[in-house]
ModelCIF file with pLDDT and N, C-alpha, C, O atoms, coordinates in Angstrom:
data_MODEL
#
_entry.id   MODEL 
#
_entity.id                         1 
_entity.type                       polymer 
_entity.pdbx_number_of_molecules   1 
#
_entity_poly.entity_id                      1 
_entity_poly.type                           'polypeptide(L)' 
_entity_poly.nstd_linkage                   no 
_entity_poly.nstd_monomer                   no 
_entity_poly.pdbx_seq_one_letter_code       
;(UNK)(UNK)(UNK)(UNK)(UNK)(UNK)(UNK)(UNK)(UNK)(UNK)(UNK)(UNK)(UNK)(UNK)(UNK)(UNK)
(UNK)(UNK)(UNK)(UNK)(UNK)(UNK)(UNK)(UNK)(UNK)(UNK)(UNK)(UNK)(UNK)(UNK)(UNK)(UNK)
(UNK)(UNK)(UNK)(UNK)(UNK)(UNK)(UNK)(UNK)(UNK)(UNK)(UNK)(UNK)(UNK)(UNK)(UNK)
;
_entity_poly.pdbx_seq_one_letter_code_can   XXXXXXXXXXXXXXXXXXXXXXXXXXXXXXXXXXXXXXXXXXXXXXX 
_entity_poly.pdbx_strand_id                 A 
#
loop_
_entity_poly_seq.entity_id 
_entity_poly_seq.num 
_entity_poly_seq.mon_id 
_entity_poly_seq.hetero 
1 1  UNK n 
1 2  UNK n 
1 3  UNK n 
1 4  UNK n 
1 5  UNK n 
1 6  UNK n 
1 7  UNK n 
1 8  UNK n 
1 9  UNK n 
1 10 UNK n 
1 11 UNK n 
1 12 UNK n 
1 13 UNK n 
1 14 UNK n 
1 15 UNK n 
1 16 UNK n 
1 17 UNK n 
1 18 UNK n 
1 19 UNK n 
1 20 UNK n 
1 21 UNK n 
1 22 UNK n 
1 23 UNK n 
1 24 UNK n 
1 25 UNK n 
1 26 UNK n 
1 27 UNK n 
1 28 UNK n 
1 29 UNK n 
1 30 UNK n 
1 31 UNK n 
1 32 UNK n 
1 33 UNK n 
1 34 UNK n 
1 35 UNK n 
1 36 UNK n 
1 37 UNK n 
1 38 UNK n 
1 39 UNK n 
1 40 UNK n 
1 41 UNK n 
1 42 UNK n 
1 43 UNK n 
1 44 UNK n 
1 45 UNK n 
1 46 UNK n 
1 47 UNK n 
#
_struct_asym.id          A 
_struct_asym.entity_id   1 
#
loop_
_ma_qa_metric.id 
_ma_qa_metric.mode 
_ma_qa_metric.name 
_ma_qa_metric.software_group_id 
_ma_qa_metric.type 
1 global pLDDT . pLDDT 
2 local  pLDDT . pLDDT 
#
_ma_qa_metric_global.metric_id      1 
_ma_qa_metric_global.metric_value   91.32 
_ma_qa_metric_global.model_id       1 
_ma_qa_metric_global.ordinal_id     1 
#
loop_
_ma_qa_metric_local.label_asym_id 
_ma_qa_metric_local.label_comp_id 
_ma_qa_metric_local.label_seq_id 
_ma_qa_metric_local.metric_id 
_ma_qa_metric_local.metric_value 
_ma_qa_metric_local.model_id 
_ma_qa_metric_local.ordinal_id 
A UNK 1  2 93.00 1 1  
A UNK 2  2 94.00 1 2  
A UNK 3  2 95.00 1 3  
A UNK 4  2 94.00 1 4  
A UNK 5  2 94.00 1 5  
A UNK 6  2 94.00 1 6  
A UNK 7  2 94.00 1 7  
A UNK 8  2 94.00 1 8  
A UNK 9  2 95.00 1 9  
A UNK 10 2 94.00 1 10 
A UNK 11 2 95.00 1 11 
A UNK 12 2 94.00 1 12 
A UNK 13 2 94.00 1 13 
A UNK 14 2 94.00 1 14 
A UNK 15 2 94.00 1 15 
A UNK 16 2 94.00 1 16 
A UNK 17 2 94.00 1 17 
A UNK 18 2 94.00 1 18 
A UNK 19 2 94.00 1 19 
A UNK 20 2 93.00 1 20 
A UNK 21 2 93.00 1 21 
A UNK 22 2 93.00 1 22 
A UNK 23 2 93.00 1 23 
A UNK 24 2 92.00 1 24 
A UNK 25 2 94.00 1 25 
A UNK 26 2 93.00 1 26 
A UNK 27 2 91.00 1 27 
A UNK 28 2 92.00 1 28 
A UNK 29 2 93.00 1 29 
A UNK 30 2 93.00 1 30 
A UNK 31 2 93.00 1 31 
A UNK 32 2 93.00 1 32 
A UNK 33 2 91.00 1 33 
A UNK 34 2 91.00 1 34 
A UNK 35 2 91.00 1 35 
A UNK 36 2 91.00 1 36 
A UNK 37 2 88.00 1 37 
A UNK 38 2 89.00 1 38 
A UNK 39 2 90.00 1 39 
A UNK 40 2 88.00 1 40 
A UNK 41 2 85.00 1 41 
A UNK 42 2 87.00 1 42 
A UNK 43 2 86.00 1 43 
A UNK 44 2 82.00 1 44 
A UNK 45 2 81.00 1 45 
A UNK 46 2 81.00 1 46 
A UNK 47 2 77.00 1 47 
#
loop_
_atom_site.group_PDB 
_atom_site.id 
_atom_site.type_symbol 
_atom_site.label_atom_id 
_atom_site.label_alt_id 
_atom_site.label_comp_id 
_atom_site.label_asym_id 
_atom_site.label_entity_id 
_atom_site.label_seq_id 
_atom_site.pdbx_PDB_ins_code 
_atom_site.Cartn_x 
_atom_site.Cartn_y 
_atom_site.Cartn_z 
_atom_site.occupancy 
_atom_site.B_iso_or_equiv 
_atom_site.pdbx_formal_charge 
_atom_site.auth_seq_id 
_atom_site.auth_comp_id 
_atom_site.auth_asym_id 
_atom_site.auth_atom_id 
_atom_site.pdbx_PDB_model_num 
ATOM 1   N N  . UNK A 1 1  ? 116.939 121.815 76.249  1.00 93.00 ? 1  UNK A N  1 
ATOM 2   C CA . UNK A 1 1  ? 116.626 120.461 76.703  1.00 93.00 ? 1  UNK A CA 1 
ATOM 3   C C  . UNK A 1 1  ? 117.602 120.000 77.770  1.00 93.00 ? 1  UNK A C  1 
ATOM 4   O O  . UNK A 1 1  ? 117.325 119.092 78.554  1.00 93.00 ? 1  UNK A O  1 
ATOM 5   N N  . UNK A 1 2  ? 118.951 120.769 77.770  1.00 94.00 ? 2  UNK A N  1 
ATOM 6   C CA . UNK A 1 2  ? 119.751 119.972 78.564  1.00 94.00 ? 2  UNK A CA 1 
ATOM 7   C C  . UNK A 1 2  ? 119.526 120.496 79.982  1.00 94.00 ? 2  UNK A C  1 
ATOM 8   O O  . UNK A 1 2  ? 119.396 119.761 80.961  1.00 94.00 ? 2  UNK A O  1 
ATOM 9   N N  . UNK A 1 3  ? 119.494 121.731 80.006  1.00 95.00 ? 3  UNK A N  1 
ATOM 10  C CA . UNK A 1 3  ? 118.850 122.320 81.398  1.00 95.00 ? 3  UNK A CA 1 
ATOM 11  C C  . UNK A 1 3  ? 117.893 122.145 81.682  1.00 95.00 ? 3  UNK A C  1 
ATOM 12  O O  . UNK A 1 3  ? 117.634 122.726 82.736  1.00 95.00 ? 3  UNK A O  1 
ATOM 13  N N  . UNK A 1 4  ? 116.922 121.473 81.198  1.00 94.00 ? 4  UNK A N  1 
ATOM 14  C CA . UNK A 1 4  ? 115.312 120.906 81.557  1.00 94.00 ? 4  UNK A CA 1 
ATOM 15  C C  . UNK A 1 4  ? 115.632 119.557 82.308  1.00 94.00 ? 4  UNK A C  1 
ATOM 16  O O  . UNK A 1 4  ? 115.333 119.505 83.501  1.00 94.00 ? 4  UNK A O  1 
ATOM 17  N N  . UNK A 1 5  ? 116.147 118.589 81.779  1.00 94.00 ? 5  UNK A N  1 
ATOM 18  C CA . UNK A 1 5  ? 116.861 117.529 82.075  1.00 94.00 ? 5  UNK A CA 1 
ATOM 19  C C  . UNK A 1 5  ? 117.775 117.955 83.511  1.00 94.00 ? 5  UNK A C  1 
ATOM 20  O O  . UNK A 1 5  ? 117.492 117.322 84.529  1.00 94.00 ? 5  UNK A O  1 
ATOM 21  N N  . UNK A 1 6  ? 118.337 118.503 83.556  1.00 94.00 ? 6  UNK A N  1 
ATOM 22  C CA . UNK A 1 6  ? 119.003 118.464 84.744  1.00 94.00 ? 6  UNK A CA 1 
ATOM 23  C C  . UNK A 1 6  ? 118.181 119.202 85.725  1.00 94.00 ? 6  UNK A C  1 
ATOM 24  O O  . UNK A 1 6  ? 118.068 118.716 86.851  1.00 94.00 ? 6  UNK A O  1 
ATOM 25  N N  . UNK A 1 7  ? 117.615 120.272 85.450  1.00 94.00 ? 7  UNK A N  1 
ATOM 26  C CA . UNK A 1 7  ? 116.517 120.542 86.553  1.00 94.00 ? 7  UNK A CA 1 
ATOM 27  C C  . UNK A 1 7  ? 115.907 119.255 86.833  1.00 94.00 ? 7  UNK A C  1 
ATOM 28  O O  . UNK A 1 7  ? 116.248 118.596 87.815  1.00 94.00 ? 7  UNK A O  1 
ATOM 29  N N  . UNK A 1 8  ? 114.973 118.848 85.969  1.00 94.00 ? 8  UNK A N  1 
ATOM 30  C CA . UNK A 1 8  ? 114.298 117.326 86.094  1.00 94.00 ? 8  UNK A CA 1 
ATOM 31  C C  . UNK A 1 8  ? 115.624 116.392 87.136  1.00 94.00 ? 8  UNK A C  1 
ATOM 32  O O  . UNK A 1 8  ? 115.505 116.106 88.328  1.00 94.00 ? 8  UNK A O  1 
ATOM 33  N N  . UNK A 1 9  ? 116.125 116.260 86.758  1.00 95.00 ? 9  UNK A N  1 
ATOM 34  C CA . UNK A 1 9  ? 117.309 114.864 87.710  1.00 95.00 ? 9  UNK A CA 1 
ATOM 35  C C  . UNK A 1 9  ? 117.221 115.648 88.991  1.00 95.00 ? 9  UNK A C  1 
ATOM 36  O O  . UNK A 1 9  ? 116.865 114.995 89.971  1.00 95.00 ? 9  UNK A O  1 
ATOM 37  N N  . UNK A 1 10 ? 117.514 117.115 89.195  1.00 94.00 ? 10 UNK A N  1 
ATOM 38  C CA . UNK A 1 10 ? 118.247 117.984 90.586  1.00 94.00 ? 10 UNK A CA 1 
ATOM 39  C C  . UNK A 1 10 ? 116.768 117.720 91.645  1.00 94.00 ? 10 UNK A C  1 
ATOM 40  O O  . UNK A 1 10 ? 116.823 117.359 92.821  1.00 94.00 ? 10 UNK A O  1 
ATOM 41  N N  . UNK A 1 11 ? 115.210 118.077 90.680  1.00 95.00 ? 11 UNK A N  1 
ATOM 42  C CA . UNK A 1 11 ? 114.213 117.764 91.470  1.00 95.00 ? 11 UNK A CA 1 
ATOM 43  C C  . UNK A 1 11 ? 113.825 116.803 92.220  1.00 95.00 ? 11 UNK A C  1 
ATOM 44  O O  . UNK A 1 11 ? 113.286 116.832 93.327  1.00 95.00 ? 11 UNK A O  1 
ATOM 45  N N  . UNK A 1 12 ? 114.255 115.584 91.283  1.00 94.00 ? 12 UNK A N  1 
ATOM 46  C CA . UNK A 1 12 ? 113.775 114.362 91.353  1.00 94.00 ? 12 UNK A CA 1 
ATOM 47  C C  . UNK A 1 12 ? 114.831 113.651 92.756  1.00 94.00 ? 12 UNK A C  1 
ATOM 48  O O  . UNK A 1 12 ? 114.680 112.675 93.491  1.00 94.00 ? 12 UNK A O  1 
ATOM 49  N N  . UNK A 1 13 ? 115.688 114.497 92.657  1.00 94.00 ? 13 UNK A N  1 
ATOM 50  C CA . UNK A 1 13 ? 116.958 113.781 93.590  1.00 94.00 ? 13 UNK A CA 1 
ATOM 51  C C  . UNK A 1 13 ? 116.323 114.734 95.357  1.00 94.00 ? 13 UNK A C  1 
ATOM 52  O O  . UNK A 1 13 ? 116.437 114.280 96.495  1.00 94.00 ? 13 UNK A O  1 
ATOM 53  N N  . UNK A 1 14 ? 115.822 115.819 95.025  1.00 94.00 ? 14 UNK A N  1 
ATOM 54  C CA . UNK A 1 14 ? 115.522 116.446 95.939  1.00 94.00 ? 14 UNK A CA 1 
ATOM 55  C C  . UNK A 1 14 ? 113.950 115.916 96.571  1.00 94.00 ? 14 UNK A C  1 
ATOM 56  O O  . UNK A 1 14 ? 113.526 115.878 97.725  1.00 94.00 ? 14 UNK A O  1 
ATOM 57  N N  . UNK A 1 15 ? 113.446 115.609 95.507  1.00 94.00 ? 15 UNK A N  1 
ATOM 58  C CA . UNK A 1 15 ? 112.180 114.378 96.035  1.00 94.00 ? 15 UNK A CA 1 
ATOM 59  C C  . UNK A 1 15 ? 112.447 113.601 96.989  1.00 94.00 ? 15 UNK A C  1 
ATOM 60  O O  . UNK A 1 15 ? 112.062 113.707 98.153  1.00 94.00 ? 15 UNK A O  1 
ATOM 61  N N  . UNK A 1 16 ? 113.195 112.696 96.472  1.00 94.00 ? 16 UNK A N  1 
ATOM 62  C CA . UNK A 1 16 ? 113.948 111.310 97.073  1.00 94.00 ? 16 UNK A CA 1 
ATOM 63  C C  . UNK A 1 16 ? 114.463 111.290 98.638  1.00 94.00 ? 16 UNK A C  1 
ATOM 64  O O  . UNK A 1 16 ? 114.314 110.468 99.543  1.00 94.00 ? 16 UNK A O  1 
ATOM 65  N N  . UNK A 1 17 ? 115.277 112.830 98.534  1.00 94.00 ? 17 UNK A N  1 
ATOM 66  C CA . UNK A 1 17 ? 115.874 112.830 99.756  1.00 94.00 ? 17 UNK A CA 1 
ATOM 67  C C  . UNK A 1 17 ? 114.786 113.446 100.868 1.00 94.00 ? 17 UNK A C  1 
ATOM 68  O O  . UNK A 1 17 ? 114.803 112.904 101.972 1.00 94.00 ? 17 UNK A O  1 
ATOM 69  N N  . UNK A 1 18 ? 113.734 114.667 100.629 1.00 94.00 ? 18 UNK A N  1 
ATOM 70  C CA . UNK A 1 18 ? 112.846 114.806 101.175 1.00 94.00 ? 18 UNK A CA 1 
ATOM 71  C C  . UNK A 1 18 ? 111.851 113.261 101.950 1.00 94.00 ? 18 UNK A C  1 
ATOM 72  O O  . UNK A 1 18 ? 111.686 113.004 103.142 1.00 94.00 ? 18 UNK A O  1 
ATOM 73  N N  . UNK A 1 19 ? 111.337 112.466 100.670 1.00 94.00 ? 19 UNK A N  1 
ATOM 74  C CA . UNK A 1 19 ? 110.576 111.566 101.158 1.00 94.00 ? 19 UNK A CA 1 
ATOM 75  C C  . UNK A 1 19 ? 111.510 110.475 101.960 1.00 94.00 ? 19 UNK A C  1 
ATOM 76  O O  . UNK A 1 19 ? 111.055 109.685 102.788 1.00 94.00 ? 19 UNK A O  1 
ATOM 77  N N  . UNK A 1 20 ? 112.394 110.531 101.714 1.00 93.00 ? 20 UNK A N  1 
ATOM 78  C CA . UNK A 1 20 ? 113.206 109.629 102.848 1.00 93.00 ? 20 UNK A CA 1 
ATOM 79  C C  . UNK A 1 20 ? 113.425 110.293 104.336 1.00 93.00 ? 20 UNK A C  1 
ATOM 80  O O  . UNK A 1 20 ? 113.380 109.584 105.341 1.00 93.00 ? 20 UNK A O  1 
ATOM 81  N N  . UNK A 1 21 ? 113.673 111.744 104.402 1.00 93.00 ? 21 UNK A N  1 
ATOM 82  C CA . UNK A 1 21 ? 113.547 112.167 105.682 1.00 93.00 ? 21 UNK A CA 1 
ATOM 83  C C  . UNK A 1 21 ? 112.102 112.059 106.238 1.00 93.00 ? 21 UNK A C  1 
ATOM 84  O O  . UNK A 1 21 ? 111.895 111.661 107.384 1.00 93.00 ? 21 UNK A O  1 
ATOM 85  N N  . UNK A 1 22 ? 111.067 112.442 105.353 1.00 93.00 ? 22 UNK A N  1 
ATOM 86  C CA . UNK A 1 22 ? 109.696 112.481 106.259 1.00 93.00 ? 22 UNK A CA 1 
ATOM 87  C C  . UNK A 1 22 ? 109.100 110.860 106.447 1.00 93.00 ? 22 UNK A C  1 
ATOM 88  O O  . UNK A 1 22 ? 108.025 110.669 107.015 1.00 93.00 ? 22 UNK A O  1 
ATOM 89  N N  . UNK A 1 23 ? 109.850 109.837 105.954 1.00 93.00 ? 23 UNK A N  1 
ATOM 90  C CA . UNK A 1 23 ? 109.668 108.389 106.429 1.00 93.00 ? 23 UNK A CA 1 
ATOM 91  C C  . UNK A 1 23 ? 110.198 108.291 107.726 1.00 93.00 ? 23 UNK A C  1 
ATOM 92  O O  . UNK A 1 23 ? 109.393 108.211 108.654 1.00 93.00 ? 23 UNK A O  1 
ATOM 93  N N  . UNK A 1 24 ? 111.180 108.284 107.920 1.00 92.00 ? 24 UNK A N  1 
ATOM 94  C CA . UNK A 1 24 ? 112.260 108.374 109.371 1.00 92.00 ? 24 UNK A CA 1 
ATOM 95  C C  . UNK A 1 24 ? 111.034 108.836 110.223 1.00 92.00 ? 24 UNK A C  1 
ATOM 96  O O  . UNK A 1 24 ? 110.322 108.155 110.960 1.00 92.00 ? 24 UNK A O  1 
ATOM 97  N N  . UNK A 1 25 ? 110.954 110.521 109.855 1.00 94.00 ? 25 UNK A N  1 
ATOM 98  C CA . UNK A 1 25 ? 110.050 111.284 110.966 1.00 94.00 ? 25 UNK A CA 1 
ATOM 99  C C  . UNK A 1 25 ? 108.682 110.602 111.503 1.00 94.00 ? 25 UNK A C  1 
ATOM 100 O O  . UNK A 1 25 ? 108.394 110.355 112.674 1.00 94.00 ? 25 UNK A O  1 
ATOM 101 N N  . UNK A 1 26 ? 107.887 110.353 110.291 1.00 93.00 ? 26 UNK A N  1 
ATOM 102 C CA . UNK A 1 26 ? 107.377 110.059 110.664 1.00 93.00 ? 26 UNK A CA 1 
ATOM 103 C C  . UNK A 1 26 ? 106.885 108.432 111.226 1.00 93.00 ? 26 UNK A C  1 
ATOM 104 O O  . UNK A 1 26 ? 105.820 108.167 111.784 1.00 93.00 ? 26 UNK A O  1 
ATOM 105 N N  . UNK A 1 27 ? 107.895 107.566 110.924 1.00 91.00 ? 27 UNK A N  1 
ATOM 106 C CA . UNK A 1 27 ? 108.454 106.300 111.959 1.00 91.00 ? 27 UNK A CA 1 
ATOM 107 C C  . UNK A 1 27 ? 108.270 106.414 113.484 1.00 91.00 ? 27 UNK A C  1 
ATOM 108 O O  . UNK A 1 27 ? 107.654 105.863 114.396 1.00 91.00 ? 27 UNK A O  1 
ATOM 109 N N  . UNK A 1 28 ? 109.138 107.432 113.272 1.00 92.00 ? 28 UNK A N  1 
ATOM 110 C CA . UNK A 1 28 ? 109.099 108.548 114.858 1.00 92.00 ? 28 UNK A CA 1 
ATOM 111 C C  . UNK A 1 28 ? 107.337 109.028 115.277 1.00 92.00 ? 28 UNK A C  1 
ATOM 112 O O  . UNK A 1 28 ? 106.430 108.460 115.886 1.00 92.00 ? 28 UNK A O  1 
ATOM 113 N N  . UNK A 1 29 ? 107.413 109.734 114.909 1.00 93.00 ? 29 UNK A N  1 
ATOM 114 C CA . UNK A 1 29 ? 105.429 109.933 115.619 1.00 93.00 ? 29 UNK A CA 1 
ATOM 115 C C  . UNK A 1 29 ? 104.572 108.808 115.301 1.00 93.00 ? 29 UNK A C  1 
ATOM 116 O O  . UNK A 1 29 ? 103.422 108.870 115.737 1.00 93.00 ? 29 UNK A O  1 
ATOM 117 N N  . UNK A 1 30 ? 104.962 107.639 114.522 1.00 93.00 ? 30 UNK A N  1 
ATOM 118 C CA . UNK A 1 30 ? 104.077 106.500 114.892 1.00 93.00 ? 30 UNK A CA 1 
ATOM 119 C C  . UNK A 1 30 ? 103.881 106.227 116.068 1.00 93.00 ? 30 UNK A C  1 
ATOM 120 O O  . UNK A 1 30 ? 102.887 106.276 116.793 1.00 93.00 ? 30 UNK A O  1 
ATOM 121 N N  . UNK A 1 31 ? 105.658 105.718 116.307 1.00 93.00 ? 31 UNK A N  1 
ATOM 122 C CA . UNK A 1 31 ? 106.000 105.378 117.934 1.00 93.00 ? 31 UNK A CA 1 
ATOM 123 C C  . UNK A 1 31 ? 105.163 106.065 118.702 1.00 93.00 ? 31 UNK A C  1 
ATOM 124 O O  . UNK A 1 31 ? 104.311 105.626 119.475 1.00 93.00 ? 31 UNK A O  1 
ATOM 125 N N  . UNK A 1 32 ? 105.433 107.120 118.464 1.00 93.00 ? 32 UNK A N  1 
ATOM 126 C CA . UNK A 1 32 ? 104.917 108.537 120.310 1.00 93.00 ? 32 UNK A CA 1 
ATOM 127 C C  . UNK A 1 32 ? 103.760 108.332 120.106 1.00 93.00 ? 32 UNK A C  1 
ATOM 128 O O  . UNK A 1 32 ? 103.180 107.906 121.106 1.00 93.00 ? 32 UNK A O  1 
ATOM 129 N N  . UNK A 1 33 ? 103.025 108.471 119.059 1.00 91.00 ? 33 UNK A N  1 
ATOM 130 C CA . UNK A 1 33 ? 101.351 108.471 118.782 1.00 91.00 ? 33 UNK A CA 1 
ATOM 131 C C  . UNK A 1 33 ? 100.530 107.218 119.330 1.00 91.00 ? 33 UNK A C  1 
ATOM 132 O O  . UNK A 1 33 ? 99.407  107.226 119.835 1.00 91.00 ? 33 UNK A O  1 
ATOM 133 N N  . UNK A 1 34 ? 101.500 105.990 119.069 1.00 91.00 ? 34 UNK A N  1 
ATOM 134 C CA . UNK A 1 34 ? 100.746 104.249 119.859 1.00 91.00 ? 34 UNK A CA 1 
ATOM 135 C C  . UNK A 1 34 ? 100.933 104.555 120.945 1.00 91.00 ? 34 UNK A C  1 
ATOM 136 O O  . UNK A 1 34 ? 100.047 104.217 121.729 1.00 91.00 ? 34 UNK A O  1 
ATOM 137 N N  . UNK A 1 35 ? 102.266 105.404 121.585 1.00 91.00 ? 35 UNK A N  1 
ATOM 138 C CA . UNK A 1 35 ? 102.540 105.184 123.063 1.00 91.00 ? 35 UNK A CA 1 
ATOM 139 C C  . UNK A 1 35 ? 100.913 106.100 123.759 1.00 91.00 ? 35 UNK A C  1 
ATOM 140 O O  . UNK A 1 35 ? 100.050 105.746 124.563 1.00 91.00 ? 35 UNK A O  1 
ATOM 141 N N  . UNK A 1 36 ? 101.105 107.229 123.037 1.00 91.00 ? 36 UNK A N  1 
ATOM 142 C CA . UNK A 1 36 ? 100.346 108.420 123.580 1.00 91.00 ? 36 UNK A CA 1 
ATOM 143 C C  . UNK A 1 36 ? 98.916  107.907 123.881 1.00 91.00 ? 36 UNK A C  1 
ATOM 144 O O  . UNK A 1 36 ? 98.275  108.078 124.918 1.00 91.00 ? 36 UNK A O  1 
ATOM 145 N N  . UNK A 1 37 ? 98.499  107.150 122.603 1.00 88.00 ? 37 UNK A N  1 
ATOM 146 C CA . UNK A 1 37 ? 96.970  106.204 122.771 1.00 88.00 ? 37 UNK A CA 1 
ATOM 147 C C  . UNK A 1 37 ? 97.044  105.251 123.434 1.00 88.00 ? 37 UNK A C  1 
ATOM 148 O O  . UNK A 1 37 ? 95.868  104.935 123.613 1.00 88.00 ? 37 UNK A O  1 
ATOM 149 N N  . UNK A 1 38 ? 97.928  104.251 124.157 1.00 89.00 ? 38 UNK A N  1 
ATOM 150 C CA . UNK A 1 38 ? 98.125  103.281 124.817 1.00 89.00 ? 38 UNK A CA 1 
ATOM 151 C C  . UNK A 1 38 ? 97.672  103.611 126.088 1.00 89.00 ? 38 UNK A C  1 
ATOM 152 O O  . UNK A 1 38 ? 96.820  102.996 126.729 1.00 89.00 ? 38 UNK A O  1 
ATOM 153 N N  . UNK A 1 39 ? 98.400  104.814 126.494 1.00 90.00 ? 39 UNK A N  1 
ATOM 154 C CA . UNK A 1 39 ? 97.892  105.901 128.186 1.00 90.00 ? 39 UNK A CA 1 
ATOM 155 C C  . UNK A 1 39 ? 96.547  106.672 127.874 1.00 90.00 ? 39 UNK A C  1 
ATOM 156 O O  . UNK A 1 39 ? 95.716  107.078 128.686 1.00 90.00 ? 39 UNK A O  1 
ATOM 157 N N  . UNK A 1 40 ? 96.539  106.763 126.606 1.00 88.00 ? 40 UNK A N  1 
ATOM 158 C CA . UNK A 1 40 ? 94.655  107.525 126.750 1.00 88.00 ? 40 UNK A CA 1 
ATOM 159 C C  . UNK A 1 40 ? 94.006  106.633 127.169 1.00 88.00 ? 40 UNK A C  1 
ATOM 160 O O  . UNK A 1 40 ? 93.404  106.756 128.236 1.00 88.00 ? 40 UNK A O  1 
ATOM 161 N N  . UNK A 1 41 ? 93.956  105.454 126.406 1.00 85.00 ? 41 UNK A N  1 
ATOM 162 C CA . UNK A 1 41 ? 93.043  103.940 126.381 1.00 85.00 ? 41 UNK A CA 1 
ATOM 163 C C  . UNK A 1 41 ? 93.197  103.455 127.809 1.00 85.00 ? 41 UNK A C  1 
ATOM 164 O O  . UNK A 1 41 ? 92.426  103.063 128.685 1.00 85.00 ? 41 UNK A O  1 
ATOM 165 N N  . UNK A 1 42 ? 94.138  103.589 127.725 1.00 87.00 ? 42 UNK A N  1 
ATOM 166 C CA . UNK A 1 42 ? 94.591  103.428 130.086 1.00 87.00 ? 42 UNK A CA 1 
ATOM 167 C C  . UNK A 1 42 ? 93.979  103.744 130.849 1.00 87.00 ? 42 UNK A C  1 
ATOM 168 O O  . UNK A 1 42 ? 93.456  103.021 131.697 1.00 87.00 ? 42 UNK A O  1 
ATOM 169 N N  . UNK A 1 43 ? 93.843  105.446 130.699 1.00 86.00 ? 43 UNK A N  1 
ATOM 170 C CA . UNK A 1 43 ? 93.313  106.337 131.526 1.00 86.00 ? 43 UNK A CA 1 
ATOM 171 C C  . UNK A 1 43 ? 91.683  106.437 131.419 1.00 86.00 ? 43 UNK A C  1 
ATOM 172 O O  . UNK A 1 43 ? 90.966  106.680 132.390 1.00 86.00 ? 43 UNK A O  1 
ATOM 173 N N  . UNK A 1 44 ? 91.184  106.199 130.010 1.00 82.00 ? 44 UNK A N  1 
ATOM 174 C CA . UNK A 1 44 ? 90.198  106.174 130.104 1.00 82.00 ? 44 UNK A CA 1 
ATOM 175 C C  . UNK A 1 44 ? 89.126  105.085 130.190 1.00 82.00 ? 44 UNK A C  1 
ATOM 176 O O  . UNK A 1 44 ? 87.922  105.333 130.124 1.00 82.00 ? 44 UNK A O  1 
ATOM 177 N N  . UNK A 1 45 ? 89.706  103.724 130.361 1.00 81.00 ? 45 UNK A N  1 
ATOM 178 C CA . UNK A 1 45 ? 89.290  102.599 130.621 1.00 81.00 ? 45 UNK A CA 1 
ATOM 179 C C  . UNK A 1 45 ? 89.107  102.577 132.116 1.00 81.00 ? 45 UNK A C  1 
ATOM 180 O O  . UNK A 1 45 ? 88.221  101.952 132.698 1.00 81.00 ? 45 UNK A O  1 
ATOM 181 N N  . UNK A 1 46 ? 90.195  103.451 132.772 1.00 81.00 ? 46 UNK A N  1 
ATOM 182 C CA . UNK A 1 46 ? 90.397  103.398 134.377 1.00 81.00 ? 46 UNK A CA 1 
ATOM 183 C C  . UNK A 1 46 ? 89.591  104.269 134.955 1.00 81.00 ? 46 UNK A C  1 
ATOM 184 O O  . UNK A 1 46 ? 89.434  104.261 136.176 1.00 81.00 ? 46 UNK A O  1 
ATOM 185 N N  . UNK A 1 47 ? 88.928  105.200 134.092 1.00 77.00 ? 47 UNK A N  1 
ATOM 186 C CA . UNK A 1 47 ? 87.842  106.234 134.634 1.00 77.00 ? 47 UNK A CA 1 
ATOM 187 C C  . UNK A 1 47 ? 88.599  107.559 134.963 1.00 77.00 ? 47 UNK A C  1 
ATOM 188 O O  . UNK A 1 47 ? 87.982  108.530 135.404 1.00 77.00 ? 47 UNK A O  1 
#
């Protein structure tokens, strides 16, 4: 039980830190992705 438990905590901590990096990231390709559609919608409004 006690090594189940600490696997369990080591995962759970490795969750945490994963989903906090792929928030950041993907913060980041929000940005580029509005910019990127902002110049499609540009370009293709402009013909």
């Amino acid at each position: 039980t006690e090594l189940d438990i600490i696997q369990n905590v080591e995962q759970a901590q490795i969750t945490v830190v994963d989903a906090s990096e792929r928030i950041q990231a993907a913060q980041t390709a929000v940005a580029s992705a509005q910019e990127n559609f902002r110049l499609a919608q540009g370009r293709f409004d402009a013909g």
